[in-house]
Structures are given as structure tokens and as C-alpha cells.
PDB file of N, CA and C in Angstrom:
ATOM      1  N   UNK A   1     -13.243  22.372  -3.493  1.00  0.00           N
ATOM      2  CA  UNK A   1     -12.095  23.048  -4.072  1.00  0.00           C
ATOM      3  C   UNK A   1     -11.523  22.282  -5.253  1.00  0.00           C
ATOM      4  N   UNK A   2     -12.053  20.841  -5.179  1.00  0.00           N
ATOM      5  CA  UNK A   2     -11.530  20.407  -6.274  1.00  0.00           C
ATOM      6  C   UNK A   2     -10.026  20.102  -6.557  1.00  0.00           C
ATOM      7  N   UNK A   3      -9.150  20.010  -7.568  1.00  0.00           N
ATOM      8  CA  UNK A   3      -7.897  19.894  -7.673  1.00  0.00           C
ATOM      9  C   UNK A   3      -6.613  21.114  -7.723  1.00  0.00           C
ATOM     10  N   UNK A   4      -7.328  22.095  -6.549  1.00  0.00           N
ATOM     11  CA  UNK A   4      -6.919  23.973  -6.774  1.00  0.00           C
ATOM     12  C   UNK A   4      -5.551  23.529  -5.591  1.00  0.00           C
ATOM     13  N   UNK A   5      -4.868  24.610  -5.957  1.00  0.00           N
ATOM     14  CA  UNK A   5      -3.892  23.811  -4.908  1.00  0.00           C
ATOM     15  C   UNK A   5      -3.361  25.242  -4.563  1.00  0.00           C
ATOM     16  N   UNK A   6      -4.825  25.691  -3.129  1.00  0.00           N
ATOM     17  CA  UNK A   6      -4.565  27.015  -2.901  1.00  0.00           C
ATOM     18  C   UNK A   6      -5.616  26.794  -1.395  1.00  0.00           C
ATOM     19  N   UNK A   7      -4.819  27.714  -1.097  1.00  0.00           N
ATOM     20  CA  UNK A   7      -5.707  27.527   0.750  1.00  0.00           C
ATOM     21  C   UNK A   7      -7.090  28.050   0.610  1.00  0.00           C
ATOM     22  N   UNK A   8      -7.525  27.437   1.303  1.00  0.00           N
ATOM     23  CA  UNK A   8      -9.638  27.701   1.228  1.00  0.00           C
ATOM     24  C   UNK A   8      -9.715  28.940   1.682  1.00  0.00           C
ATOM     25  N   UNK A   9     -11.074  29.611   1.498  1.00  0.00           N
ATOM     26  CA  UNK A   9     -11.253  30.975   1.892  1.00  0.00           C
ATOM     27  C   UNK A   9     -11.851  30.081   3.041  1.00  0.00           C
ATOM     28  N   UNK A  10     -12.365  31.928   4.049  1.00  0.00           N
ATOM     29  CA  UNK A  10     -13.028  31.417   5.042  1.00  0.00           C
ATOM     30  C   UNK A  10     -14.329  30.516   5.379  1.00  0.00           C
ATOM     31  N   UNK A  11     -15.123  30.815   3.988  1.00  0.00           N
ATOM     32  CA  UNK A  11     -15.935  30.107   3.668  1.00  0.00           C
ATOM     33  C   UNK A  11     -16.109  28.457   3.632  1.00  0.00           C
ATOM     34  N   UNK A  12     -14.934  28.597   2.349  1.00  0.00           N
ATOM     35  CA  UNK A  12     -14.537  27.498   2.164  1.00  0.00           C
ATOM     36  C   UNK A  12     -14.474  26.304   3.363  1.00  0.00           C
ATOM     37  N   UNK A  13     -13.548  26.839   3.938  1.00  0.00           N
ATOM     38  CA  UNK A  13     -13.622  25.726   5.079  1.00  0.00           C
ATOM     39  C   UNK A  13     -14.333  26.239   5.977  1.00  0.00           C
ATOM     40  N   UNK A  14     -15.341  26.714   6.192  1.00  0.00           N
ATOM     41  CA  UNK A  14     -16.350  26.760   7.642  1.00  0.00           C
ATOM     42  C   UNK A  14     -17.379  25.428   6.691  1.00  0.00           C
ATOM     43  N   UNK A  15     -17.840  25.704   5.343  1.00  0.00           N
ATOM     44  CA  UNK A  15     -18.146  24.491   4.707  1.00  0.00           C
ATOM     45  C   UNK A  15     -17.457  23.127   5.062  1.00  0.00           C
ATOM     46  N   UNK A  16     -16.184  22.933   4.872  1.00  0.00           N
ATOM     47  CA  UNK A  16     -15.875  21.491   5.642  1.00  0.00           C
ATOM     48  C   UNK A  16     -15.541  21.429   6.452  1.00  0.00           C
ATOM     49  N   UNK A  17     -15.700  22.444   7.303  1.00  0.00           N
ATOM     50  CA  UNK A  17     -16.292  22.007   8.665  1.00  0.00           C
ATOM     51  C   UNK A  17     -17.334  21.682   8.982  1.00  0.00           C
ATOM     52  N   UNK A  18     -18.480  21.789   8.481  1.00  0.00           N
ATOM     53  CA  UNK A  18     -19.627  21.555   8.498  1.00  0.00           C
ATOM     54  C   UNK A  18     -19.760  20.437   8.290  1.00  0.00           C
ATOM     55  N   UNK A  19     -19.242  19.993   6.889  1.00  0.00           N
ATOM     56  CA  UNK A  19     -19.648  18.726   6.184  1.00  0.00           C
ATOM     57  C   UNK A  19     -18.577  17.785   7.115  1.00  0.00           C
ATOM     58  N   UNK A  20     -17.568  17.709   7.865  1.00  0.00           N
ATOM     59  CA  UNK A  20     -17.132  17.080   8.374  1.00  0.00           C
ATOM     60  C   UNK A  20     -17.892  16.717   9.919  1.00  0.00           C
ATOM     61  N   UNK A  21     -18.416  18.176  10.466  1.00  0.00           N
ATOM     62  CA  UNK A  21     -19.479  17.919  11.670  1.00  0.00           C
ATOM     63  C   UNK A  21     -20.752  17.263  11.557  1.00  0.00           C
ATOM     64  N   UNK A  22     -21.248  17.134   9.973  1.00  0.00           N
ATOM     65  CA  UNK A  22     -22.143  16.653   9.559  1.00  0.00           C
ATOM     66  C   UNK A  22     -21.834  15.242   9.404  1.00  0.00           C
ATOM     67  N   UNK A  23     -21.013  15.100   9.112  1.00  0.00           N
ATOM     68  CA  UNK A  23     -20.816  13.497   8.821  1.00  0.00           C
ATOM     69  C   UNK A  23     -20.446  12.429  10.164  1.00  0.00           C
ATOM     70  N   UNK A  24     -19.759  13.126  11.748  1.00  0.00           N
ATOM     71  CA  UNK A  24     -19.432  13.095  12.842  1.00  0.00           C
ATOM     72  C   UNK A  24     -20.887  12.524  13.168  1.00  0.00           C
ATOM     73  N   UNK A  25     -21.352  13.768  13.025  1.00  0.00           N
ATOM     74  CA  UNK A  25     -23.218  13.438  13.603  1.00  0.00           C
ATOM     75  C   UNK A  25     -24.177  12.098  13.142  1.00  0.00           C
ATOM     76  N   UNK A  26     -23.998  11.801  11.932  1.00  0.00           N
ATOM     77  CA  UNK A  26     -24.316  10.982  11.244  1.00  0.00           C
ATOM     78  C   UNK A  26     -23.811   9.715  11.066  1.00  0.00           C
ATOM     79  N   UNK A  27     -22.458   9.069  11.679  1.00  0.00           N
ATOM     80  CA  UNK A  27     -21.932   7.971  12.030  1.00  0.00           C
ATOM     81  C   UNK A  27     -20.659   7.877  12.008  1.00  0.00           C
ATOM     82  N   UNK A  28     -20.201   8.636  10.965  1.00  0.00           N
ATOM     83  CA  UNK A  28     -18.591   8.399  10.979  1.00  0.00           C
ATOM     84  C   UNK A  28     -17.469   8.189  12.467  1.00  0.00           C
ATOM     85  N   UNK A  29     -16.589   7.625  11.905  1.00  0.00           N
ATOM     86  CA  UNK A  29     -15.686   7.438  12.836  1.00  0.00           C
ATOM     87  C   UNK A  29     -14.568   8.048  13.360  1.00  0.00           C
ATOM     88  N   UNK A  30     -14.426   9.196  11.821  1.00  0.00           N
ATOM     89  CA  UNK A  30     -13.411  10.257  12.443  1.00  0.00           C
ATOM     90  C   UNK A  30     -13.276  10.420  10.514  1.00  0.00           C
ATOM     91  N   UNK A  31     -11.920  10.952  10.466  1.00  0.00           N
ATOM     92  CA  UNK A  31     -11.719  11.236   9.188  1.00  0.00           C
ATOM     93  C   UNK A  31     -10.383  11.183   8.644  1.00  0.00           C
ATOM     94  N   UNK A  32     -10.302  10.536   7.348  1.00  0.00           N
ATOM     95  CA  UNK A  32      -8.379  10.080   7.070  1.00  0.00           C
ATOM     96  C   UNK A  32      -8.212  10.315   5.686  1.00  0.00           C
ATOM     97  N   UNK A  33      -6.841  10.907   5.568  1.00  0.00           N
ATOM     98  CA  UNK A  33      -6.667  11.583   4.594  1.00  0.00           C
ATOM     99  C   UNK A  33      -5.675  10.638   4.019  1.00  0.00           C
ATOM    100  N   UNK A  34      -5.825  10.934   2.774  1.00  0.00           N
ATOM    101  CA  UNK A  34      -4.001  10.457   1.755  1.00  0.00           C
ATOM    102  C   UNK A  34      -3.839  11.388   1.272  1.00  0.00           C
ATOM    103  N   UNK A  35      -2.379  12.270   2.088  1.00  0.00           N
ATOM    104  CA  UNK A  35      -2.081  13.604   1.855  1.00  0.00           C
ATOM    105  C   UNK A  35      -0.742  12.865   0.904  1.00  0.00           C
ATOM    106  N   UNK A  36       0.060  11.815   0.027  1.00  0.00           N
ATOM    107  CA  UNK A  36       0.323  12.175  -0.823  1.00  0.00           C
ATOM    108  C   UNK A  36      -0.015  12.110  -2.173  1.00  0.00           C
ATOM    109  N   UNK A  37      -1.400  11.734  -2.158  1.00  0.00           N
ATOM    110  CA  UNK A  37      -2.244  12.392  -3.541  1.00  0.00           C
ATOM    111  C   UNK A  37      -3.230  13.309  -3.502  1.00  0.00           C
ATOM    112  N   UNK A  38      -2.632  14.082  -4.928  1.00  0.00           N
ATOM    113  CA  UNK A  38      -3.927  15.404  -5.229  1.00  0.00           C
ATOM    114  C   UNK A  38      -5.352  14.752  -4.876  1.00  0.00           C
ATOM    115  N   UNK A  39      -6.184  15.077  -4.516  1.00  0.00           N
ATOM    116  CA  UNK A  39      -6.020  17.122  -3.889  1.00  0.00           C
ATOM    117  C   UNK A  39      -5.685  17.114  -2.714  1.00  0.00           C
ATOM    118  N   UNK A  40      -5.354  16.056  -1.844  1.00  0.00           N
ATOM    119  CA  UNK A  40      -4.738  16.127  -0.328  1.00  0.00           C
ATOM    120  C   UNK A  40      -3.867  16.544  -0.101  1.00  0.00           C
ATOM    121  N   UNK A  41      -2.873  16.292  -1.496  1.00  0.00           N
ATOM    122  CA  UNK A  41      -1.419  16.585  -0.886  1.00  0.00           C
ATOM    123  C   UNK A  41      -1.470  18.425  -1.047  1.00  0.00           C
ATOM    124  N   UNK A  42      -2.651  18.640  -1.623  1.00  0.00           N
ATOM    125  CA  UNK A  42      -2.740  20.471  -1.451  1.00  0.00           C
ATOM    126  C   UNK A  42      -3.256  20.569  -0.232  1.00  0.00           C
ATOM    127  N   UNK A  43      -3.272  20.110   0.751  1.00  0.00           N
ATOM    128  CA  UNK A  43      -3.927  20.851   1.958  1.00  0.00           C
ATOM    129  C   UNK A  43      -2.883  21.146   3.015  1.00  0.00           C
ATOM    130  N   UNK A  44      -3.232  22.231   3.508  1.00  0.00           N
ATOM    131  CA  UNK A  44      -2.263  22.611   4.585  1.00  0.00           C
ATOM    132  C   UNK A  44      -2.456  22.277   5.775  1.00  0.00           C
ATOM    133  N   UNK A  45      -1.376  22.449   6.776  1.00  0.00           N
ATOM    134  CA  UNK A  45      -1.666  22.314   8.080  1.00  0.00           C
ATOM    135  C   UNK A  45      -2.647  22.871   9.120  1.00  0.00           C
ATOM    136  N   UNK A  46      -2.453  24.210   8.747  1.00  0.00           N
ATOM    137  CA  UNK A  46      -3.899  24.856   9.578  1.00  0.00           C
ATOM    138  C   UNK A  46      -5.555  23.950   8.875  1.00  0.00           C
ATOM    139  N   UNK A  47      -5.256  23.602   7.771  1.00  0.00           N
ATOM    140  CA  UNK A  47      -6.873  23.313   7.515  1.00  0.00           C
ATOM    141  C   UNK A  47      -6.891  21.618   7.910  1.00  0.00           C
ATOM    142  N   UNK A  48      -5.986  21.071   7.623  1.00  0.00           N
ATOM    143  CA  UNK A  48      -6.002  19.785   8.444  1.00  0.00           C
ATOM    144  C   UNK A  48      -6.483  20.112  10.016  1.00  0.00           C
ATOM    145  N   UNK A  49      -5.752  20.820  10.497  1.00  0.00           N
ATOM    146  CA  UNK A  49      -5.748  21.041  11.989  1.00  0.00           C
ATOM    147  C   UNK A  49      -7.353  21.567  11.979  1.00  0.00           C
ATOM    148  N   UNK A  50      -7.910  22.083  11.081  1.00  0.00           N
ATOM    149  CA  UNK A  50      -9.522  22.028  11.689  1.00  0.00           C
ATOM    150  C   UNK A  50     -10.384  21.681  11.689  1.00  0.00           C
ATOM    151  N   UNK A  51      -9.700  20.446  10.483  1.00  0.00           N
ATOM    152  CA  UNK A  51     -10.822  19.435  10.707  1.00  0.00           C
ATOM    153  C   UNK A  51     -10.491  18.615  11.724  1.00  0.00           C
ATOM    154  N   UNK A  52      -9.349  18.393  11.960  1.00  0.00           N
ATOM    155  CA  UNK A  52      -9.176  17.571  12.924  1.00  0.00           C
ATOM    156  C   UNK A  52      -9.837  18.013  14.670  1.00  0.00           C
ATOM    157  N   UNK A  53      -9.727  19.337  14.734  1.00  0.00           N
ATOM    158  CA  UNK A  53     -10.053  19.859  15.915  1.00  0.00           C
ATOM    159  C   UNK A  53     -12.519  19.207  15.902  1.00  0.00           C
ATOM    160  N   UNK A  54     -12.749  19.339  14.425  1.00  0.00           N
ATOM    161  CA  UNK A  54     -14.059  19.036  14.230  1.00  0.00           C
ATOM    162  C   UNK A  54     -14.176  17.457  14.890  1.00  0.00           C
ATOM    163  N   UNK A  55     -13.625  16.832  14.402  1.00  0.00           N
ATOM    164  CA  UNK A  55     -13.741  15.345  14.657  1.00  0.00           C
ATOM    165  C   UNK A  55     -13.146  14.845  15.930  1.00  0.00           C
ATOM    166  N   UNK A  56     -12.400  15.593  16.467  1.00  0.00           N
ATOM    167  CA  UNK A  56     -11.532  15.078  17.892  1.00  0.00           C
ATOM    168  C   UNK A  56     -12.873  15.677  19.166  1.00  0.00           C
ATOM    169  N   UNK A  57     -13.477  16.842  18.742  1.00  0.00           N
ATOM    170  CA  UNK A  57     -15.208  17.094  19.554  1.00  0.00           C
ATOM    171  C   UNK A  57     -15.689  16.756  19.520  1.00  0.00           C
ATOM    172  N   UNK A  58     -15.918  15.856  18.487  1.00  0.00           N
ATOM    173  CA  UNK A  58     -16.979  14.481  18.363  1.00  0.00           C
ATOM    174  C   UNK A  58     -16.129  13.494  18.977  1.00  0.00           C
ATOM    175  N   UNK A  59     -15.301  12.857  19.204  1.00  0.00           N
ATOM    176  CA  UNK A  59     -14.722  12.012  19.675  1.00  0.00           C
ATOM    177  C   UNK A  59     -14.276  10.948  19.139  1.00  0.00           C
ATOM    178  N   UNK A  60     -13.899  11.437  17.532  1.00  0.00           N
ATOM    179  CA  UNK A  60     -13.520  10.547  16.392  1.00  0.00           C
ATOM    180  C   UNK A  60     -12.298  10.681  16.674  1.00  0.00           C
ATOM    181  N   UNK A  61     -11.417  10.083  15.008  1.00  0.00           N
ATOM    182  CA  UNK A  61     -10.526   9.980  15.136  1.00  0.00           C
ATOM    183  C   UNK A  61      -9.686  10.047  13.811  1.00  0.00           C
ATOM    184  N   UNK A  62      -8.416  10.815  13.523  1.00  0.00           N
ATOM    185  CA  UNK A  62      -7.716  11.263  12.525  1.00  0.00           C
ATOM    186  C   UNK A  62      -6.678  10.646  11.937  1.00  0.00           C
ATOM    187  N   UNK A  63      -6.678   9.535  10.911  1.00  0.00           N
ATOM    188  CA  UNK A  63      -5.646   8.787  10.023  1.00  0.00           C
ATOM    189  C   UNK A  63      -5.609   9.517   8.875  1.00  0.00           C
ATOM    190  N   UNK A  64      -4.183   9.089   8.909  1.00  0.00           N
ATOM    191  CA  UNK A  64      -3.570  10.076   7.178  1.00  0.00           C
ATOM    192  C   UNK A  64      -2.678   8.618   6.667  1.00  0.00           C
ATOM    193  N   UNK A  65      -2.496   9.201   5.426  1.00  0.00           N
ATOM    194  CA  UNK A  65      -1.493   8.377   4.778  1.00  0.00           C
ATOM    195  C   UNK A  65      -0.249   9.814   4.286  1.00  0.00           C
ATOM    196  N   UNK A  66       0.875   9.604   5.280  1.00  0.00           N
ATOM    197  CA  UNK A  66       1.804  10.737   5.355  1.00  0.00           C
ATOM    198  C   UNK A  66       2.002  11.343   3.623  1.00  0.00           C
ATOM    199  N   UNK A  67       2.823  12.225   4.201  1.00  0.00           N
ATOM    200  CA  UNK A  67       3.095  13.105   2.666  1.00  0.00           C
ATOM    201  C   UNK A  67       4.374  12.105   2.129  1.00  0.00           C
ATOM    202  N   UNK A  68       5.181  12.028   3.016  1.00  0.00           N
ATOM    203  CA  UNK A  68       6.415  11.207   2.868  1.00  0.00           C
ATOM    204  C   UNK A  68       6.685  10.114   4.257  1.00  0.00           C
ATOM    205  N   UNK A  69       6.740   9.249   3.705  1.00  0.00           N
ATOM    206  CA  UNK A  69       7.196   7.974   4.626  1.00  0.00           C
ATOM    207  C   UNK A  69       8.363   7.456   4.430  1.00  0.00           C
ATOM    208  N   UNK A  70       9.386   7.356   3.865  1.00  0.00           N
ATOM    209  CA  UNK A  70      10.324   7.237   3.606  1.00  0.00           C
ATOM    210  C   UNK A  70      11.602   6.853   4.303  1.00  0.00           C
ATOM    211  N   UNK A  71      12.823   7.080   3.894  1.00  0.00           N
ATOM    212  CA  UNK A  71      14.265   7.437   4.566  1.00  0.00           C
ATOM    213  C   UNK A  71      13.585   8.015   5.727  1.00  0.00           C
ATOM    214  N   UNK A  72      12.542   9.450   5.696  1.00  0.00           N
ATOM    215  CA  UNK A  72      12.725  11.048   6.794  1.00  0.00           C
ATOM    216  C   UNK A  72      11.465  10.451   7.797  1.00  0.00           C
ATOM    217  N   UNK A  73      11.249   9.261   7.859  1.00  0.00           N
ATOM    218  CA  UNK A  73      10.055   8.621   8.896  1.00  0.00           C
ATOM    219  C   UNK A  73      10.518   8.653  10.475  1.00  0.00           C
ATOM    220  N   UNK A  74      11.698   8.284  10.549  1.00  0.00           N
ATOM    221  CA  UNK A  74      12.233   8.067  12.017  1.00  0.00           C
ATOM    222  C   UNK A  74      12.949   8.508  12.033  1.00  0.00           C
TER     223      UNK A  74
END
């Protein structure tokens, strides 16, 4: 998707899902985002949530670097 800052078609993400189940299979340890830089900080919650649901079946595991950490942390 590049630097589009628009929710994936269905396609779209059955592709990273793939490439995220693909990479599960292949060694990774899970998968971590820095959602406050482009193009992360364009992703939404449902598509986070499916990759995360990809990698938590493998039995990985999901780090982010928050959108905001700030003052609104605790």
C-alpha cells in the first residue's frame, strides 16, 4: 500500500496476511509495528487486529511503538 493512508481492500490484506503467515512459517518471532510513523501510523485497528490474530496462531508475538505515549499513557 505504500504511503496511502486508506484501509486495504480485501485483497489487500488477505496478502498480508499471507506475507505475515509466511514469514511466521519461516522464523520470525511475531511482528512490531511503529504506528507513529507513516505508513504505520495509517493503519487501523481492525487490520492490526489481523495480523495480530496471524501471528498469535503461530505463537508469536505483537510489539508496537504506540501512536502516542505521552501525558495520555497512564
Amino acid at each position: 500500500m505504500g504511503h496511502s493512508d486508506r484501509v486495504p481492500s480485501a485483497d489487500e490484506l488477505e496478502r498480508m496476511k499471507a506475507l505475515v503467515g509466511e514469514a511466521m512459517a519461516t522464523g520470525a518471532f511475531g511482528l512490531g509495528t511503529a504506528l507513529i510513523y507513516p505508513p504505520g501510523s495509517f493503519a487501523g485497528t481492525d487490520e492490526l487486529l489481523e495480523m495480530a490474530r496471524v501471528v498469535g496462531a503461530a505463537g508469536g508475538v505483537y510489539a508496537t511503538h504506540l501512536r502516542s505515549e505521552g501525558d495520555r499513557l497512564l
